[in-house]
N, C-alpha and C. Protein backbone atom coordinates (compact mmCIF):
# COMPACT_ATOMS: atom_id res chain seq x y z
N UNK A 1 20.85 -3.52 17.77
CA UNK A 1 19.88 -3.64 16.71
C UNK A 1 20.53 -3.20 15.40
N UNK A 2 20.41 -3.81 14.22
CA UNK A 2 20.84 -4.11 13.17
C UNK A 2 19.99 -2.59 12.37
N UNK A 3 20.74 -2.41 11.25
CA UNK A 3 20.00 -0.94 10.47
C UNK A 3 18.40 -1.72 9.71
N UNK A 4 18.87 -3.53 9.37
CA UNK A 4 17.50 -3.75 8.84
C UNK A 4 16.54 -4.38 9.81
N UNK A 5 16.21 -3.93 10.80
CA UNK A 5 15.48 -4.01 12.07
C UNK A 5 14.47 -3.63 12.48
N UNK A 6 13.30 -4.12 12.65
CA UNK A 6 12.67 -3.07 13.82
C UNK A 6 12.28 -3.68 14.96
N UNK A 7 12.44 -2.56 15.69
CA UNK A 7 12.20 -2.37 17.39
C UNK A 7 11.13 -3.05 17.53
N UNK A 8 11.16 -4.12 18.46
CA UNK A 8 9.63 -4.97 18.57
C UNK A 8 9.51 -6.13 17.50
N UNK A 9 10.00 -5.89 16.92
CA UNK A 9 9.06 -7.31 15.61
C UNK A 9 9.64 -8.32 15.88
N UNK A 10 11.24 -8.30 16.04
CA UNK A 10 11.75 -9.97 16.13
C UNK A 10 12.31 -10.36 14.59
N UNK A 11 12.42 -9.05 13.84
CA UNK A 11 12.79 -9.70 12.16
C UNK A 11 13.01 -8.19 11.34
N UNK A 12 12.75 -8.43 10.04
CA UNK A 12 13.24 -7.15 9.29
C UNK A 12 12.47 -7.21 8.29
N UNK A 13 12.18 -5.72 8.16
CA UNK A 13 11.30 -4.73 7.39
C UNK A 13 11.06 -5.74 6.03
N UNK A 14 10.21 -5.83 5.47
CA UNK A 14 10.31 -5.88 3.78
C UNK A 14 9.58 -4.47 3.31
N UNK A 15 10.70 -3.71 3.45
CA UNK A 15 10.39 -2.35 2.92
C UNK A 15 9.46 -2.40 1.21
N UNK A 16 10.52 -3.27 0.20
CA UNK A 16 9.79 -3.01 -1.07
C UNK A 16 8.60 -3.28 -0.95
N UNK A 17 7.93 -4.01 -0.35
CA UNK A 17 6.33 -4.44 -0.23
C UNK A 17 5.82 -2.87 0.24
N UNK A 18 6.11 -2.42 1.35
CA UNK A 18 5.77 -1.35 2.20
C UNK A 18 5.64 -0.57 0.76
N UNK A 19 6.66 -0.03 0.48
CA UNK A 19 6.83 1.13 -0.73
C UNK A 19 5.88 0.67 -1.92
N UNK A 20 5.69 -0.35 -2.12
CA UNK A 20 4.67 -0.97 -3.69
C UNK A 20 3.28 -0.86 -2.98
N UNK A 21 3.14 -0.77 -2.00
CA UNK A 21 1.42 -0.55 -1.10
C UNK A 21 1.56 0.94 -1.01
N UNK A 22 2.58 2.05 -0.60
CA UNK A 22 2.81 3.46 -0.30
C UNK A 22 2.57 3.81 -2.39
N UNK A 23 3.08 3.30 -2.92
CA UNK A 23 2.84 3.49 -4.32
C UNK A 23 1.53 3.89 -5.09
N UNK A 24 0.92 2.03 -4.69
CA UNK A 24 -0.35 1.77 -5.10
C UNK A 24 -1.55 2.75 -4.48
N UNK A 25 -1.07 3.45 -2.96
CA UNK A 25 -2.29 3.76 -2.75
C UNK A 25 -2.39 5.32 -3.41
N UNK A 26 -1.11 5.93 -3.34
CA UNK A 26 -1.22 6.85 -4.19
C UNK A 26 -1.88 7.25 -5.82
N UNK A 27 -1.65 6.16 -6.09
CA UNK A 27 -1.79 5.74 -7.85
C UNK A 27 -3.90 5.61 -7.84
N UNK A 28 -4.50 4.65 -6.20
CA UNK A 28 -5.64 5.02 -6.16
C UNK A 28 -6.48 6.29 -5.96
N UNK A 29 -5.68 6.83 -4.83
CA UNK A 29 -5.93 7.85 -4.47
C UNK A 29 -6.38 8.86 -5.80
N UNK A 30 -5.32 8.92 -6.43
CA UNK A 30 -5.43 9.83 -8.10
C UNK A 30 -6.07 9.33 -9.00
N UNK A 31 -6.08 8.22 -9.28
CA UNK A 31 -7.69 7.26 -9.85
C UNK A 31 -8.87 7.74 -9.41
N UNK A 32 -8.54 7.86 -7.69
CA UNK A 32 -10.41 7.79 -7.41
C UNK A 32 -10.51 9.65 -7.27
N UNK A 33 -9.33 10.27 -7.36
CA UNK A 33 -10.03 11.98 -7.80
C UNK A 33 -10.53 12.20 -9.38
N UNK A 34 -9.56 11.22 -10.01
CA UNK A 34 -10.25 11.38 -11.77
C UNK A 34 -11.44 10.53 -12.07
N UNK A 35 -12.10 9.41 -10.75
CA UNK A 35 -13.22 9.32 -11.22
C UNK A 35 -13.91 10.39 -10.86
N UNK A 36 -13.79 11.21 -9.69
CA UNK A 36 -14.94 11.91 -9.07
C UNK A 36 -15.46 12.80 -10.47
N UNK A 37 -13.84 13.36 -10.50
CA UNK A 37 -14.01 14.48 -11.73
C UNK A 37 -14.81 13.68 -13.06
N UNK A 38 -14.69 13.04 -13.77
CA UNK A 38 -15.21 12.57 -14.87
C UNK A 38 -16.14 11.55 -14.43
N UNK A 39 -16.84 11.43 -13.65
CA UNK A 39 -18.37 11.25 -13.01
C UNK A 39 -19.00 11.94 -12.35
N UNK A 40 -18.65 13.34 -12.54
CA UNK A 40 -18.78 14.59 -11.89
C UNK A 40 -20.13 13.40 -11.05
N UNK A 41 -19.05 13.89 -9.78
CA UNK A 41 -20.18 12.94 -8.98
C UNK A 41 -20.04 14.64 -7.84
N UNK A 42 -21.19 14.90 -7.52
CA UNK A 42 -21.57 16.15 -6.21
C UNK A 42 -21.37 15.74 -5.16
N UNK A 43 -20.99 16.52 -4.13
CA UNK A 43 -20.88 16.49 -2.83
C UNK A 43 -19.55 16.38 -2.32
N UNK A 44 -19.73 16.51 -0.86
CA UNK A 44 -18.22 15.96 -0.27
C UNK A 44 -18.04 14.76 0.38
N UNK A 45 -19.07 14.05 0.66
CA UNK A 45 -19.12 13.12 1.12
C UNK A 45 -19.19 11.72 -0.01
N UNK A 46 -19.94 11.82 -0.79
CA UNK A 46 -19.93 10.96 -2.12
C UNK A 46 -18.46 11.25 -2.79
N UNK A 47 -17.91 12.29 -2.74
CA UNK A 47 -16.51 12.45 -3.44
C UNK A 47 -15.63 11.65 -2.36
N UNK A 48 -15.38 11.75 -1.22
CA UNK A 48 -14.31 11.94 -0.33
C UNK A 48 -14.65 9.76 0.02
N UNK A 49 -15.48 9.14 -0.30
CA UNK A 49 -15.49 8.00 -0.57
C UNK A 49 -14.79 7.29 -1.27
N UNK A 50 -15.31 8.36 -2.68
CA UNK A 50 -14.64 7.05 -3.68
C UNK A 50 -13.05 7.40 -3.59
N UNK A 51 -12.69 8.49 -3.15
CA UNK A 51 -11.08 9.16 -2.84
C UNK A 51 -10.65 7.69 -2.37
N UNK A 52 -11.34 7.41 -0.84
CA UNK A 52 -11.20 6.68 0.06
C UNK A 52 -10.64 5.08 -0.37
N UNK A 53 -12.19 4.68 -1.22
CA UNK A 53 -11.91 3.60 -1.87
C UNK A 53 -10.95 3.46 -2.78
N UNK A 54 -10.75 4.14 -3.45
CA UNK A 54 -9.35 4.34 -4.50
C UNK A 54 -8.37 3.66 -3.70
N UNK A 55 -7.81 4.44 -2.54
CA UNK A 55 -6.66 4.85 -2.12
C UNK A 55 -6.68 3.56 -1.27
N UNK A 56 -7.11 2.96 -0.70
CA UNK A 56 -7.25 1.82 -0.40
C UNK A 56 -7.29 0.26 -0.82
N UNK A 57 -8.08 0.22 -2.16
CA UNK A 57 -7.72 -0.41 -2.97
C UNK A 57 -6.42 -0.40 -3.90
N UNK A 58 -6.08 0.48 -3.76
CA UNK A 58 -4.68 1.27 -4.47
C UNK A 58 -3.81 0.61 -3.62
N UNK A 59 -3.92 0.23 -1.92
CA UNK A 59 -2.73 -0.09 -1.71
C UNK A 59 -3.12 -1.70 -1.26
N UNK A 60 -3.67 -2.47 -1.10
CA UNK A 60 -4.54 -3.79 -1.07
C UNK A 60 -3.47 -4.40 -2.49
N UNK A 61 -3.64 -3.67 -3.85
CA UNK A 61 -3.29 -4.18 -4.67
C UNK A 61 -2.03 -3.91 -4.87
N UNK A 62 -1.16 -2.60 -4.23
CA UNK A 62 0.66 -2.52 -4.57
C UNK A 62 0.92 -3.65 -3.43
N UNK A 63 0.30 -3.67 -2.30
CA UNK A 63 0.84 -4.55 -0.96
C UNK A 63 1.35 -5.71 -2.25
N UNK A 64 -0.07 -6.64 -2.39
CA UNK A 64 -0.08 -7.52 -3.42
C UNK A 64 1.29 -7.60 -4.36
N UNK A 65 0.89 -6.48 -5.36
CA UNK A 65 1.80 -6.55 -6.37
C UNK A 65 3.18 -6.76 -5.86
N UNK A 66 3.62 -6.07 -4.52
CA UNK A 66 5.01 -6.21 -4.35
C UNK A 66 5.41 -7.34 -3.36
N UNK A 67 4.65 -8.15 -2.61
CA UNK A 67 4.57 -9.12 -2.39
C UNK A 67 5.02 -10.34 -3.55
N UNK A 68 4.18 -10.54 -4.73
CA UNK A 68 4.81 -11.29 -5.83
C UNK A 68 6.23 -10.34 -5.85
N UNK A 69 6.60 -9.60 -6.34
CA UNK A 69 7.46 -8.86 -7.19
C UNK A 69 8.82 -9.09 -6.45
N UNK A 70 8.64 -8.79 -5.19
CA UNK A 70 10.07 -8.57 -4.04
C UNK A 70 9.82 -9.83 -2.70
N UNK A 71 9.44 -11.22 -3.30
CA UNK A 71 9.84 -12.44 -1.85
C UNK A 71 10.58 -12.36 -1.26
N UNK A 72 9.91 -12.63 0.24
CA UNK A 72 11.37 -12.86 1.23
C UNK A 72 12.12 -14.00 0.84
N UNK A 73 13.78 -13.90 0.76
CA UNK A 73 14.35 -15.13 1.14
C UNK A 73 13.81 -15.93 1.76
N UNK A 74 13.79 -16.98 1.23
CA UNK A 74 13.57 -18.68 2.25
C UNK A 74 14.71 -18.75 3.50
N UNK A 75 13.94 -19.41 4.59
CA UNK A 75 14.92 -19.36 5.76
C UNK A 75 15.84 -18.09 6.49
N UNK A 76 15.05 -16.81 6.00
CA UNK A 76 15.87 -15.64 6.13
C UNK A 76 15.19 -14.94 7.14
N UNK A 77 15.01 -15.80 8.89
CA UNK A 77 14.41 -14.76 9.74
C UNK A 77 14.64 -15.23 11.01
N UNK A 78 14.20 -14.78 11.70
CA UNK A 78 14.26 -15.18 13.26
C UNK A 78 12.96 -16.15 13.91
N UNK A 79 13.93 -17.08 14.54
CA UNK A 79 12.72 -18.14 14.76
C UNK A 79 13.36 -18.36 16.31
N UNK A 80 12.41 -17.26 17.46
CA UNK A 80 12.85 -18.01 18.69
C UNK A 80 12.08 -19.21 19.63
């Protein structure tokens, strides 16, 4: 097995996508604590949502973004 590999898949990582979704969800995650704070919204359960939703949408949209940003090569995989 090759270093750009993984065990099981049959092909190789597109890490930059991985890392632009590991990015994005962070970037929500900290979005959806500065809405809580500046919608002083109460509770832990109404807070720990929109955390949720942030951080999720946060990575929905890096997946995305790094999807455009970093394409796989054409013809660059395993076809058994």
């Amino acid at each position: 097995m090759k270093n750009d590999e993984q065990s099981g898949s049959g092909g190789r990582t597109n890490w930059p996508v991985i890392l632009a979704g590991v990015v994005g969800g962070g970037a929500g995650v900290a979005l959806g604590l500065l809405v809580v704070t500046l919608a002083n919204i109460r509770g832990f359960w109404p807070g720990m949502i929109a955390v949720c939703v942030g951080g999720s949408a946060g990575t929905i949209l890096g997946r995305l973004a790094g999807s455009i940003l970093f394409p796989r090569p054409p013809g660059n995989g395993h076809h058994a």
